[in-house]
PDB file of N, CA and C in Angstrom:
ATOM      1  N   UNK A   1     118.950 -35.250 -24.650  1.00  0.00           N
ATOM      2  CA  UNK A   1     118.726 -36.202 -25.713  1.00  0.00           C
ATOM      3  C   UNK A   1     118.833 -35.522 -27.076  1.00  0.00           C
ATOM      4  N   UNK A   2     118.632 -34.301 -27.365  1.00  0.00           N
ATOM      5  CA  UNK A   2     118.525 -33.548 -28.007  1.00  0.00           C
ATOM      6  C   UNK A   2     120.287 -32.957 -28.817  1.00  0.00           C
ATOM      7  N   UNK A   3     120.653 -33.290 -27.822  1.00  0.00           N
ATOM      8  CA  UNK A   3     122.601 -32.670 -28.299  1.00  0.00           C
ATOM      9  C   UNK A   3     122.899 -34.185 -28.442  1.00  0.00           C
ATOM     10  N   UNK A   4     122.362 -35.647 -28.019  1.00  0.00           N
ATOM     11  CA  UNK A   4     122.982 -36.452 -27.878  1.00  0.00           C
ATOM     12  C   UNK A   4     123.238 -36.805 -29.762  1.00  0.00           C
ATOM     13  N   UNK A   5     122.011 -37.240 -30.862  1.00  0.00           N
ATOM     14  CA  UNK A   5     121.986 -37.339 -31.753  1.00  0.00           C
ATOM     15  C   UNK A   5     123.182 -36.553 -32.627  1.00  0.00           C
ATOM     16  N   UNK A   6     123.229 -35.475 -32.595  1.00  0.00           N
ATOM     17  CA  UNK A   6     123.374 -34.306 -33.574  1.00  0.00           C
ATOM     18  C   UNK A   6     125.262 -34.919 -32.771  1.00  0.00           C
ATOM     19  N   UNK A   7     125.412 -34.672 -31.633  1.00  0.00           N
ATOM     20  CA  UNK A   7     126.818 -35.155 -31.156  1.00  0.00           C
ATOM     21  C   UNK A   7     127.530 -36.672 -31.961  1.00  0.00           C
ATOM     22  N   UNK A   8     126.283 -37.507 -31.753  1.00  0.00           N
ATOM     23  CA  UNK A   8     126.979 -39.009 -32.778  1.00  0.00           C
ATOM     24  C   UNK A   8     127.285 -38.751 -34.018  1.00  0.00           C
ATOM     25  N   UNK A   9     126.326 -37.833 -34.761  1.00  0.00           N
ATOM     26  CA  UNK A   9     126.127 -38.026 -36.404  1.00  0.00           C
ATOM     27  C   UNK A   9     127.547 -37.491 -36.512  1.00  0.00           C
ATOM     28  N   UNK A  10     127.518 -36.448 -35.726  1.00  0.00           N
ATOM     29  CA  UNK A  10     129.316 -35.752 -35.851  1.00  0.00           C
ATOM     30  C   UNK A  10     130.386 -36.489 -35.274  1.00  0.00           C
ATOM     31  N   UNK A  11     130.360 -37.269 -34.637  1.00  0.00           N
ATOM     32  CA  UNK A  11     131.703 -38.101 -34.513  1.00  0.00           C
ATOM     33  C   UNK A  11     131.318 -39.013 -35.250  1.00  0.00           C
ATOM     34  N   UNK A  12     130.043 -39.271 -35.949  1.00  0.00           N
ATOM     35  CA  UNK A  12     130.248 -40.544 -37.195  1.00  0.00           C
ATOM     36  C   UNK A  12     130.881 -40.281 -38.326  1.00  0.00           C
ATOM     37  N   UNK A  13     130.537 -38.841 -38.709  1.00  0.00           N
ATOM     38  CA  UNK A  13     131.002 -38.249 -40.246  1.00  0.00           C
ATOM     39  C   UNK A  13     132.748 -38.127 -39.869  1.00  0.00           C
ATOM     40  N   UNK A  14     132.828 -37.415 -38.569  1.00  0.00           N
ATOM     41  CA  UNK A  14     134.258 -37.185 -38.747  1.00  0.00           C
ATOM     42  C   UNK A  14     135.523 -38.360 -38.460  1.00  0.00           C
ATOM     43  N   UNK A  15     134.502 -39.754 -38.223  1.00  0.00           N
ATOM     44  CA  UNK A  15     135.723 -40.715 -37.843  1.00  0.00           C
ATOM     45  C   UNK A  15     135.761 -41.117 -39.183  1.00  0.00           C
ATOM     46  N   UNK A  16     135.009 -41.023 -39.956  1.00  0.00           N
ATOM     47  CA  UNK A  16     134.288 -41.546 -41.539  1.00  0.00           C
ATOM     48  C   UNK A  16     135.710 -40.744 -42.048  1.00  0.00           C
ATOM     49  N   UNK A  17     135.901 -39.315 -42.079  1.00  0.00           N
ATOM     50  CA  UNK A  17     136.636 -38.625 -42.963  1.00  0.00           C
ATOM     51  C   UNK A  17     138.195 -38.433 -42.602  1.00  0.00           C
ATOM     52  N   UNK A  18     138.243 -39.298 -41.762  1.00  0.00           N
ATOM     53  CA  UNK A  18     140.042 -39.187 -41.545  1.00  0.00           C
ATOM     54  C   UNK A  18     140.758 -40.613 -41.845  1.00  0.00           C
ATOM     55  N   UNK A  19     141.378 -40.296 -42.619  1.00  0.00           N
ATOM     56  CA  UNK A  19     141.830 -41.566 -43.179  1.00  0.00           C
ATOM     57  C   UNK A  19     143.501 -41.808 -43.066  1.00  0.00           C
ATOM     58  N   UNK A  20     144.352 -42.538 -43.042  1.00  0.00           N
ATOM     59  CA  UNK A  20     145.569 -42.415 -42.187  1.00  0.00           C
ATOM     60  C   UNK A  20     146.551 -43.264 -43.266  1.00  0.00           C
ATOM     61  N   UNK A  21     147.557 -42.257 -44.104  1.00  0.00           N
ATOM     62  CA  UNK A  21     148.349 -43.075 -45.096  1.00  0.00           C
ATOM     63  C   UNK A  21     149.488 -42.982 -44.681  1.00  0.00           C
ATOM     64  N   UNK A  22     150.094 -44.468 -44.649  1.00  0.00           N
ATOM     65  CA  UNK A  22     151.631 -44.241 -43.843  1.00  0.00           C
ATOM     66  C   UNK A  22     152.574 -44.045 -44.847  1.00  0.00           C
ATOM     67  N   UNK A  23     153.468 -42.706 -44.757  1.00  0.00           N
ATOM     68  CA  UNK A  23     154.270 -42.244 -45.604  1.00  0.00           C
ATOM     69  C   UNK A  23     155.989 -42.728 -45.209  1.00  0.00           C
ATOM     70  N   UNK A  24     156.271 -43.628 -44.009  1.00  0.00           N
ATOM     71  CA  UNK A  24     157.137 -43.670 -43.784  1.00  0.00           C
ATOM     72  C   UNK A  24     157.646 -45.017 -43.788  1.00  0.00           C
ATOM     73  N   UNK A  25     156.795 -45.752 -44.435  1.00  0.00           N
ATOM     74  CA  UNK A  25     156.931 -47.591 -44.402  1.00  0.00           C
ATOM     75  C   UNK A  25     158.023 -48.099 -44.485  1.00  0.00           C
ATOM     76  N   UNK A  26     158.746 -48.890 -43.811  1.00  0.00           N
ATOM     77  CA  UNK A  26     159.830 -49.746 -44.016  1.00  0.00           C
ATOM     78  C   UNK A  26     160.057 -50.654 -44.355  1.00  0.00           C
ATOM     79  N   UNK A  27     160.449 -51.265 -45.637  1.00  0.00           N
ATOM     80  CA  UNK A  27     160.506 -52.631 -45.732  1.00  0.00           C
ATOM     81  C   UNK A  27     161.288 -53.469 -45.135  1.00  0.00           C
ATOM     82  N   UNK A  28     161.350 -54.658 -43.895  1.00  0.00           N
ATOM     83  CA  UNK A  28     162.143 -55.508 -42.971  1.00  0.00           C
ATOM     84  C   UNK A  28     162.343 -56.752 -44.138  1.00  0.00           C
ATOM     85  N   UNK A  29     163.478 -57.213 -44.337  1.00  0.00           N
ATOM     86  CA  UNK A  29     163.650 -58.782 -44.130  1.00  0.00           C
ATOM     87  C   UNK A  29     164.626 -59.351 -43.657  1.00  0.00           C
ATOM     88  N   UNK A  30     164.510 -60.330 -43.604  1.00  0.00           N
ATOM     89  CA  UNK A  30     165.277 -61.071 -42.523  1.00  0.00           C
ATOM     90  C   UNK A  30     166.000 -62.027 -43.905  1.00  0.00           C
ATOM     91  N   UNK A  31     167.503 -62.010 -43.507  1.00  0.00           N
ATOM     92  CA  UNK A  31     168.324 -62.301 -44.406  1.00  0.00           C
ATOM     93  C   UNK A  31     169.128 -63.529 -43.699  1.00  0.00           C
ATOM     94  N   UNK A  32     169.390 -64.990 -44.449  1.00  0.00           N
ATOM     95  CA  UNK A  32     170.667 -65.761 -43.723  1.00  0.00           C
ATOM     96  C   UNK A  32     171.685 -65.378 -43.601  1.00  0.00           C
ATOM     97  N   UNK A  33     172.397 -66.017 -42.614  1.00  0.00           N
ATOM     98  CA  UNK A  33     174.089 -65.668 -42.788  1.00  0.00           C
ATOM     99  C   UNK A  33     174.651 -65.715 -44.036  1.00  0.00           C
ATOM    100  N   UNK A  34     174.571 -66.666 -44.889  1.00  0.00           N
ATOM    101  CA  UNK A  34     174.877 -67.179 -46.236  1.00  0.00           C
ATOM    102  C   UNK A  34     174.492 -65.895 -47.524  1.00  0.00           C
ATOM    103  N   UNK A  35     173.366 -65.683 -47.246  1.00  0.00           N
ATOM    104  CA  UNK A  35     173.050 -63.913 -47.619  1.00  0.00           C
ATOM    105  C   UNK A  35     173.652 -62.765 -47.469  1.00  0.00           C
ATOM    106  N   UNK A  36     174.310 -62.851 -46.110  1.00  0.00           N
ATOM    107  CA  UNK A  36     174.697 -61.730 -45.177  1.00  0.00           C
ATOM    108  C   UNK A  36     176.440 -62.189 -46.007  1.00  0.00           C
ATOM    109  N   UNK A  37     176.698 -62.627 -46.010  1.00  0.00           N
ATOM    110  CA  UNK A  37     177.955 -62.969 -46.551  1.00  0.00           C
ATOM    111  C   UNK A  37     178.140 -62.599 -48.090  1.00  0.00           C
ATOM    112  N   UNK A  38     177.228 -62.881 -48.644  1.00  0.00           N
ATOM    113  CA  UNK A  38     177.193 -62.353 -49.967  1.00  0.00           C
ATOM    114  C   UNK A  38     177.366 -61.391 -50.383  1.00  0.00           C
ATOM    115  N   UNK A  39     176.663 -60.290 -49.893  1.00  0.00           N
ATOM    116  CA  UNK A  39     176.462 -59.498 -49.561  1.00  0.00           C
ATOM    117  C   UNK A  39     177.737 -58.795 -49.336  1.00  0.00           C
ATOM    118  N   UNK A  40     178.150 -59.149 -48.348  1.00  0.00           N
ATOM    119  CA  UNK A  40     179.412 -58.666 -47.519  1.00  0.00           C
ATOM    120  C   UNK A  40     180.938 -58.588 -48.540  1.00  0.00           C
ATOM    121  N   UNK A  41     180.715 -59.511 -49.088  1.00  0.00           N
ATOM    122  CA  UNK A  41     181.711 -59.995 -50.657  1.00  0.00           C
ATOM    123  C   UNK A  41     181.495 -59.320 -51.607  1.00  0.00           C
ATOM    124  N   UNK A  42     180.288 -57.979 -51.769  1.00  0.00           N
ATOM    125  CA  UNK A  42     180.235 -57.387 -52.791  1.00  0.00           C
ATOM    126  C   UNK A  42     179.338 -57.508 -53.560  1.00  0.00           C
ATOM    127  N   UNK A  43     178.512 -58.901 -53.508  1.00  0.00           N
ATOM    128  CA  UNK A  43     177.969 -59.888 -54.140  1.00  0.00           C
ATOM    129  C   UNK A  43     176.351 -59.285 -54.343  1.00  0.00           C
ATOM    130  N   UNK A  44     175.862 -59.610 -55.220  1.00  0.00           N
ATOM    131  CA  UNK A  44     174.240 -59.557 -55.365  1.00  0.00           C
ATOM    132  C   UNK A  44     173.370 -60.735 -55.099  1.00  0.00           C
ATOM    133  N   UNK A  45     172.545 -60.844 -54.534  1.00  0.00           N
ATOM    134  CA  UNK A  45     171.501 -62.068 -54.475  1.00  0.00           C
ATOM    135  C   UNK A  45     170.850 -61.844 -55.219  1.00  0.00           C
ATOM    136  N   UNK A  46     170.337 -62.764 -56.404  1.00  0.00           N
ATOM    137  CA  UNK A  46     169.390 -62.811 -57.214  1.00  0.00           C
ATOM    138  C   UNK A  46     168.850 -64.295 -57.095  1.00  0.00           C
ATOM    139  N   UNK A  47     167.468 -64.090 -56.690  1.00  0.00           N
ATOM    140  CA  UNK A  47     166.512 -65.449 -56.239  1.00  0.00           C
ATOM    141  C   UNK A  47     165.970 -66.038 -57.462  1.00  0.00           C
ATOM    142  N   UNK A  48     165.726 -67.011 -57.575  1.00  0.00           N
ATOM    143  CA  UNK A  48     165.637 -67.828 -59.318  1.00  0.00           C
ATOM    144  C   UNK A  48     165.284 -69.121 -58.910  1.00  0.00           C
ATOM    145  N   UNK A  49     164.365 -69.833 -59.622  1.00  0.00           N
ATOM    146  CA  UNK A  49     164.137 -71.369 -59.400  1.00  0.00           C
ATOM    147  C   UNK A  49     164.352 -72.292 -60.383  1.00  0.00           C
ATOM    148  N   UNK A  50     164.916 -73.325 -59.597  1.00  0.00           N
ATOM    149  CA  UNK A  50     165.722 -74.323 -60.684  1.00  0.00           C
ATOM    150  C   UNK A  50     165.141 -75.205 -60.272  1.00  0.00           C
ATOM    151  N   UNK A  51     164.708 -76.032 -60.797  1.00  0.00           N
ATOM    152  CA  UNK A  51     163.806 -77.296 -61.292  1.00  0.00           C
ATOM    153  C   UNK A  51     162.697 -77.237 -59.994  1.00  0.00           C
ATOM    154  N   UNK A  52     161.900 -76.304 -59.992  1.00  0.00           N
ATOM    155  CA  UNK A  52     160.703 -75.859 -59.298  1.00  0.00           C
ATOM    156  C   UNK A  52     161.060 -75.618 -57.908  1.00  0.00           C
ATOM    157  N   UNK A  53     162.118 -74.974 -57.433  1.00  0.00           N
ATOM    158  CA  UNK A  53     162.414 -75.061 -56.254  1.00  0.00           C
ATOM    159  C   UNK A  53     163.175 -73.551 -56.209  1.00  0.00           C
ATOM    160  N   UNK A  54     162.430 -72.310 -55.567  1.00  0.00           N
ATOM    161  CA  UNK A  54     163.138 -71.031 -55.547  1.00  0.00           C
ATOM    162  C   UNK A  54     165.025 -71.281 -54.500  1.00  0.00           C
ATOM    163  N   UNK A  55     165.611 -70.560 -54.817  1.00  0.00           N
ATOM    164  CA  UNK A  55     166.721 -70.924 -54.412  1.00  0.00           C
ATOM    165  C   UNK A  55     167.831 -68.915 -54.991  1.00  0.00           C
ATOM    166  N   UNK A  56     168.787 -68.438 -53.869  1.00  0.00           N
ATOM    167  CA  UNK A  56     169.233 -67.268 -54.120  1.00  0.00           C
ATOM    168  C   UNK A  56     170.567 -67.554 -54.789  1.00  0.00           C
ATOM    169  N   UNK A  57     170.973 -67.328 -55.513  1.00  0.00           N
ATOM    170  CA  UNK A  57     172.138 -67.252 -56.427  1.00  0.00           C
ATOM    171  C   UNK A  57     172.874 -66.342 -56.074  1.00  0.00           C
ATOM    172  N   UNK A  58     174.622 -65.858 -55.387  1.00  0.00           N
ATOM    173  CA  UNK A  58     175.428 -64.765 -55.302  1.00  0.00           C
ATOM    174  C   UNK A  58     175.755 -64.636 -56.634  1.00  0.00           C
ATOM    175  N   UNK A  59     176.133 -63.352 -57.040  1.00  0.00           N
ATOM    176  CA  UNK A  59     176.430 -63.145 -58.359  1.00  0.00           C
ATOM    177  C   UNK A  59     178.005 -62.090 -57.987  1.00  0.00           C
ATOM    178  N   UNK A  60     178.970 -62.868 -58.025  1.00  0.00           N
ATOM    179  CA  UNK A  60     179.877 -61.680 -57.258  1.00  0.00           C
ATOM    180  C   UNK A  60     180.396 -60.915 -58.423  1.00  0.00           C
ATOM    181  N   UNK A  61     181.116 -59.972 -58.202  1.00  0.00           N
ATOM    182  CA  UNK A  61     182.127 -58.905 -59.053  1.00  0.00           C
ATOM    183  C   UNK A  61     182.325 -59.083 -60.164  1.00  0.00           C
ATOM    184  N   UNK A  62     183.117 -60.635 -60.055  1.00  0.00           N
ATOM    185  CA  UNK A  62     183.761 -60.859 -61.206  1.00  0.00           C
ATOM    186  C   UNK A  62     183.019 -61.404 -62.328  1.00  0.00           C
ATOM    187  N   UNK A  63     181.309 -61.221 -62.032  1.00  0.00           N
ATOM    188  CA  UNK A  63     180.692 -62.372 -62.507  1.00  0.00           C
ATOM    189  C   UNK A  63     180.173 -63.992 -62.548  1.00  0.00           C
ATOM    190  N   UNK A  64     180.743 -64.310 -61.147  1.00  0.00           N
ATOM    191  CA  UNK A  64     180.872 -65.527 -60.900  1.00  0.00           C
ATOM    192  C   UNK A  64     179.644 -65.609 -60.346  1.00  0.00           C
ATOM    193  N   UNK A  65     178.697 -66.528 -60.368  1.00  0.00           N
ATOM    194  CA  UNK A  65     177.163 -66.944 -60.135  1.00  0.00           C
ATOM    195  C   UNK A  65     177.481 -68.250 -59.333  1.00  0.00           C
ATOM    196  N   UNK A  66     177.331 -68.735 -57.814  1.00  0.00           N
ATOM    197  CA  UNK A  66     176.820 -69.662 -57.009  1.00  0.00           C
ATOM    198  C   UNK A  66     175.924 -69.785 -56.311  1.00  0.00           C
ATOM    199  N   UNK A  67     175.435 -70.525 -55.878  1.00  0.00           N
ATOM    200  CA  UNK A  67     174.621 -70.553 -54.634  1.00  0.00           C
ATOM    201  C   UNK A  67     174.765 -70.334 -53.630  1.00  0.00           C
ATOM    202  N   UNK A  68     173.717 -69.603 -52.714  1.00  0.00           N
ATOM    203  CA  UNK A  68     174.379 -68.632 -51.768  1.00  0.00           C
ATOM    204  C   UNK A  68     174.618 -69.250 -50.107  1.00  0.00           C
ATOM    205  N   UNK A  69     174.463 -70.514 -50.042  1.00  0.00           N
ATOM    206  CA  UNK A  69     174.536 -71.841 -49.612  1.00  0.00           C
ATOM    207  C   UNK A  69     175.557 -72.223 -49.690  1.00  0.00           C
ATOM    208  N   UNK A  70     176.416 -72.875 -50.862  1.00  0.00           N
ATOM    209  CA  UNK A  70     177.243 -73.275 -51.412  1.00  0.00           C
ATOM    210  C   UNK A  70     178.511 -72.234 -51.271  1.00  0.00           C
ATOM    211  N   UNK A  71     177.874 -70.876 -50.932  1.00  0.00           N
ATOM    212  CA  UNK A  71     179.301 -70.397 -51.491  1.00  0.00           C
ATOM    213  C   UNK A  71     179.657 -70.063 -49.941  1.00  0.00           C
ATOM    214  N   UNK A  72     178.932 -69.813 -48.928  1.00  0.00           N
ATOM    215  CA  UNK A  72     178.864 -69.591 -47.670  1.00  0.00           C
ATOM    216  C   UNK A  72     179.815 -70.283 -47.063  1.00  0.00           C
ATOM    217  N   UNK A  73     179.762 -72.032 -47.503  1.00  0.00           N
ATOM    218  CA  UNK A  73     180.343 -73.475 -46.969  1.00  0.00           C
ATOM    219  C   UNK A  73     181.265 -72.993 -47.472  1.00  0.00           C
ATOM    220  N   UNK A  74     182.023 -73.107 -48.933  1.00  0.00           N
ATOM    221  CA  UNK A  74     182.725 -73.116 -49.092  1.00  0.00           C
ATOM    222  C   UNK A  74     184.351 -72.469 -48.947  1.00  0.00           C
ATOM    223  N   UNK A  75     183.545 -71.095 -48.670  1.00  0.00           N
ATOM    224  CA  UNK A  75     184.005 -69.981 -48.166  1.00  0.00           C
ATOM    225  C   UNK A  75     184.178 -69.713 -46.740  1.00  0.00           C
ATOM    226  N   UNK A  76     184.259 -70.628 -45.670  1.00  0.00           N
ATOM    227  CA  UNK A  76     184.204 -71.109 -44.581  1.00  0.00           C
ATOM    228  C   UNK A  76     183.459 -70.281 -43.664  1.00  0.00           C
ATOM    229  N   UNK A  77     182.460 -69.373 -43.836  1.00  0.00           N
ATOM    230  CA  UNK A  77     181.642 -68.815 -43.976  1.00  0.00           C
ATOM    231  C   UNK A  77     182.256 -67.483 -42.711  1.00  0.00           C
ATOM    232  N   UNK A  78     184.102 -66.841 -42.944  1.00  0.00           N
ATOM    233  CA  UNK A  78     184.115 -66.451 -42.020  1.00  0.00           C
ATOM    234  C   UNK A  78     184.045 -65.175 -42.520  1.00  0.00           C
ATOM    235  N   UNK A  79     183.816 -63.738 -41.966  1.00  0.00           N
ATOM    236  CA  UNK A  79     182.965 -62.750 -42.012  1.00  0.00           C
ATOM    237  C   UNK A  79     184.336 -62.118 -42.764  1.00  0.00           C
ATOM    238  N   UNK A  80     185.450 -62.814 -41.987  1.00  0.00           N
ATOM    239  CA  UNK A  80     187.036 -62.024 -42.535  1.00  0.00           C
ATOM    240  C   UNK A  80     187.715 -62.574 -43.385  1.00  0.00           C
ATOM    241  N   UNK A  81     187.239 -63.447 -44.208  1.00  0.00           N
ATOM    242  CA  UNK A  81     187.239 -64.524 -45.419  1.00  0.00           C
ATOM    243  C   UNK A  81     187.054 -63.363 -46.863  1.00  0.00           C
ATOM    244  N   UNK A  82     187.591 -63.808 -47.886  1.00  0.00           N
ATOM    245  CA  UNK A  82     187.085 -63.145 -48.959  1.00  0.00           C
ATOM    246  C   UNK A  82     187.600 -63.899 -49.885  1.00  0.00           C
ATOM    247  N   UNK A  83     186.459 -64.326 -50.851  1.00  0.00           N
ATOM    248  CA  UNK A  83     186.332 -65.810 -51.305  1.00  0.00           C
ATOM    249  C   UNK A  83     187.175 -65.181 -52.751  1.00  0.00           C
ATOM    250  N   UNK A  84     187.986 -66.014 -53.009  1.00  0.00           N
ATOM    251  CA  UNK A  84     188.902 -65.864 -54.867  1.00  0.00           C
ATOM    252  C   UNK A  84     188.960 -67.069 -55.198  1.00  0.00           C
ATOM    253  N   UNK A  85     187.786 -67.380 -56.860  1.00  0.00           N
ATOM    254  CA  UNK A  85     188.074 -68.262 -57.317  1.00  0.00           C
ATOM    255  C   UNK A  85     189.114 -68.550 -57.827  1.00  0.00           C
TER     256      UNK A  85
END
């Protein structure tokens, strides 16, 4: 009974003093096809809300700004497609 005390206080202090910082974090997200296409075109997504409703904008090369929705469809959304206004 005597080792039992003096045994807790020490696995209390030492679970107390190890503390665990993750140095290797990954940030995941999960992207649409319509994204993935954008993307794929060179393009930047920049997310922005228009009349209270968030929504991703492609911003491609040339400067051209659509929706990344819009440009997906239009662009028949095939992977071997490469959209010229």
């Amino acid at each position: 009974m005597k080792l039992l005390f003096p045994f807790i206080a020490l696995l209390t202090l030492t679970a107390c003093s190890i503390s665990v910082i993750p140095t290797d974090v990954k940030v995941v997200g999960i992207s649409t096809p319509a994204t993935e296409f954008c993307l794929k075109q060179k393009g930047f997504v920049n997310p922005t809300t228009v009349n209270g409703k968030q929504v991703n904008i492609c911003e491609l090369p040339n400067g051209q700004k659509v929706e990344v929705g819009e440009f997906y469809k239009i662009s028949g959304g095939s992977e071997q497609s490469h959209y010229t206004p």
